[in-house]
Protein backbone atom coordinates (compact mmCIF):
# COMPACT_ATOMS: atom_id res chain seq x y z
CA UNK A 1 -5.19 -11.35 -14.97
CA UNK A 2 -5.75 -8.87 -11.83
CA UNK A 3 -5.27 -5.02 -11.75
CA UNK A 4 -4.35 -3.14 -9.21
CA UNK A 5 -4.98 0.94 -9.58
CA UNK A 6 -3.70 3.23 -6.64
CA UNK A 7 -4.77 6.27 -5.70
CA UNK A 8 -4.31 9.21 -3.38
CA UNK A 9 -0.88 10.28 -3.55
CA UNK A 10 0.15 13.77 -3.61
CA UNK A 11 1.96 16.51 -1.90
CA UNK A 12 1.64 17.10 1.45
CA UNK A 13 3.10 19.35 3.92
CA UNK A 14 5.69 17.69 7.18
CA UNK A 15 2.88 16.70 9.45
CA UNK A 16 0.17 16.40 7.24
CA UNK A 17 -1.88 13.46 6.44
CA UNK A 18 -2.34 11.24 3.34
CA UNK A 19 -4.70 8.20 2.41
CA UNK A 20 -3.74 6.02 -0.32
CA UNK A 21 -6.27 3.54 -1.55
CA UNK A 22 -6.25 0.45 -3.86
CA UNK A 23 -8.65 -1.62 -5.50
CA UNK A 24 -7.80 -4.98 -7.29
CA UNK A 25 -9.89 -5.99 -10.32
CA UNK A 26 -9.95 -9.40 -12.31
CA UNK A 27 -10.02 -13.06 -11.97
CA UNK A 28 -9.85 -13.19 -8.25
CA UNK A 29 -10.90 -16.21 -5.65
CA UNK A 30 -9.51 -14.62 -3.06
CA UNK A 31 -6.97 -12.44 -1.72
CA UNK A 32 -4.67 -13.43 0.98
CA UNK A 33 -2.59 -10.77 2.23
CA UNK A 34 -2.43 -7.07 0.57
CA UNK A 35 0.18 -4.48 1.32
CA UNK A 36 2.40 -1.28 0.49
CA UNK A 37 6.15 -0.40 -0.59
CA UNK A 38 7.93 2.05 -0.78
CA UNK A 39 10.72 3.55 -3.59
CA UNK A 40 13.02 6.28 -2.06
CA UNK A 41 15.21 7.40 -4.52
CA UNK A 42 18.50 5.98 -3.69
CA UNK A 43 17.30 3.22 -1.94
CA UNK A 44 15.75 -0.78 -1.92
CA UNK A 45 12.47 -0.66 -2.51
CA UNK A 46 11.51 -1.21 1.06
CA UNK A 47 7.91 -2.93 3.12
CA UNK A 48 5.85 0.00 4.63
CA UNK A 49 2.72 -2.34 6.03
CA UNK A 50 1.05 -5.15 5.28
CA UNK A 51 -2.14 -6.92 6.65
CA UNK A 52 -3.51 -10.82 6.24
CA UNK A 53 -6.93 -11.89 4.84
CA UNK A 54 -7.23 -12.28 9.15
CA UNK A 55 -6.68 -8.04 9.45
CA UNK A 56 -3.28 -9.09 11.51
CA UNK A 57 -0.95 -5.91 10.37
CA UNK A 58 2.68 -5.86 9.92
CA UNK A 59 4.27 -2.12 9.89
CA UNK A 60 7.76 -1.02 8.70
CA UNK A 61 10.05 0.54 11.41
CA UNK A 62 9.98 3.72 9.90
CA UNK A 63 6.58 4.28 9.75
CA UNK A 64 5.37 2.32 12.87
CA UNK A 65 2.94 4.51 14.83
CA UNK A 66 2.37 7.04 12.41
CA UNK A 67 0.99 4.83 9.57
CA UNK A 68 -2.34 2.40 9.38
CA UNK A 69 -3.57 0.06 7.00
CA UNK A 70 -7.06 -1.55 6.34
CA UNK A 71 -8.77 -3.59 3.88
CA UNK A 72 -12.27 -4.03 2.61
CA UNK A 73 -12.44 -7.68 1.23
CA UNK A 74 -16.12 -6.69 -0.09
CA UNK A 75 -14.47 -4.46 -2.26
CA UNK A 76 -10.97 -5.94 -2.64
CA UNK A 77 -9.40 -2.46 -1.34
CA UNK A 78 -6.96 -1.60 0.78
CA UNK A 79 -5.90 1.73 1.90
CA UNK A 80 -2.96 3.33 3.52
CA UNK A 81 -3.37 6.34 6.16
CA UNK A 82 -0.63 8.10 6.81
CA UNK A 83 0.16 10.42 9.78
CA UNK A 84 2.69 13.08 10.75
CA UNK A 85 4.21 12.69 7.44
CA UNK A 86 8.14 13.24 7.25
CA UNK A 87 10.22 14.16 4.65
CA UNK A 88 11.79 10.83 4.55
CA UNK A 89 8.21 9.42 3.24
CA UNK A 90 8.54 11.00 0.63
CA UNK A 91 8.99 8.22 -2.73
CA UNK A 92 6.88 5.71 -4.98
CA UNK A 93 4.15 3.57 -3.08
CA UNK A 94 3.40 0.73 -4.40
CA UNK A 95 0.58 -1.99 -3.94
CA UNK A 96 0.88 -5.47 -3.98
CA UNK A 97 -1.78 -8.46 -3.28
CA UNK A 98 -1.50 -12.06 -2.96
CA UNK A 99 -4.24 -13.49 -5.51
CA UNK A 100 -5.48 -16.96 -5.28
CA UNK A 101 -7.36 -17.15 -8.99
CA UNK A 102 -8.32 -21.58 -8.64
CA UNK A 103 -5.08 -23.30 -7.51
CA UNK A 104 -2.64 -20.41 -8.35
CA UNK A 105 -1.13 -18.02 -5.91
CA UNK A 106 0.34 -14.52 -7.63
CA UNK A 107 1.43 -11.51 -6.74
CA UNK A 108 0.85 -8.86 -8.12
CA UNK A 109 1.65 -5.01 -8.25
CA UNK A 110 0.68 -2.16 -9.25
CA UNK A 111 1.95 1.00 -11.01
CA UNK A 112 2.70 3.42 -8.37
CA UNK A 113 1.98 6.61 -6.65
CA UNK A 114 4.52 9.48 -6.55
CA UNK A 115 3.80 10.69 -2.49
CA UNK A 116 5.86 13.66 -1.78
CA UNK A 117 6.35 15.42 1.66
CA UNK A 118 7.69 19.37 1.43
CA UNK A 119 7.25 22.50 2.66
């Protein structure tokens, strides 16, 4: 089994900066590619980024620009800085990673963090 804990979410003003950061834990070989979503209430879950076990990066249109991700394979952490925050970022970011534990591939998830953009 593999964990993956989030962290950094919070309120922040239109603008502002957040980091999120996530660290996977358990039977892991290795992990391919790691990433974020997004849950806007009212709306498909939806990619914001995404990077490969080769740092290539993949952003959502939304965020493209304004957002950067980067991993630390050492560490099996990924984080998420985001820039000039909008309203519209406001929702649930999730984490996912692509595990390779022997011959199986899973991905996985994990719980959620509440981010929430306001004045």
């Amino acid at each position: 089994q593999v964990q993956l804990v989030e962290s950094g979410g919070g309120l922040a003003q239109p603008g502002g900066s957040l980091r999120l950061s996530c660290v996977a834990s358990g039977d892991i070989d290795n992990i391919n590619a790691m990433g974020w979503y997004r849950q806007v209430p009212g709306k498909r879950r939806e990619l914001v980024a995404a990077i490969t076990f080769l740092n290539n990066t993949h952003y959502g249109t939304p965020v493209s620009g304004r957002f950067i991700i980067s991993r630390v394979d050492a560490k099996s952490t990924v984080f998420l800085q985001m820039n000039k925050l909008e309203f519209g970022d406001t929702g649930v970011y999730y984490c996912t990673a692509d595990v390779q534990s022997g011959l199986v591939i899973t991905d996985y998830w994990g719980q959620g963090t509440q981010v929430t953009v306001s004045t």
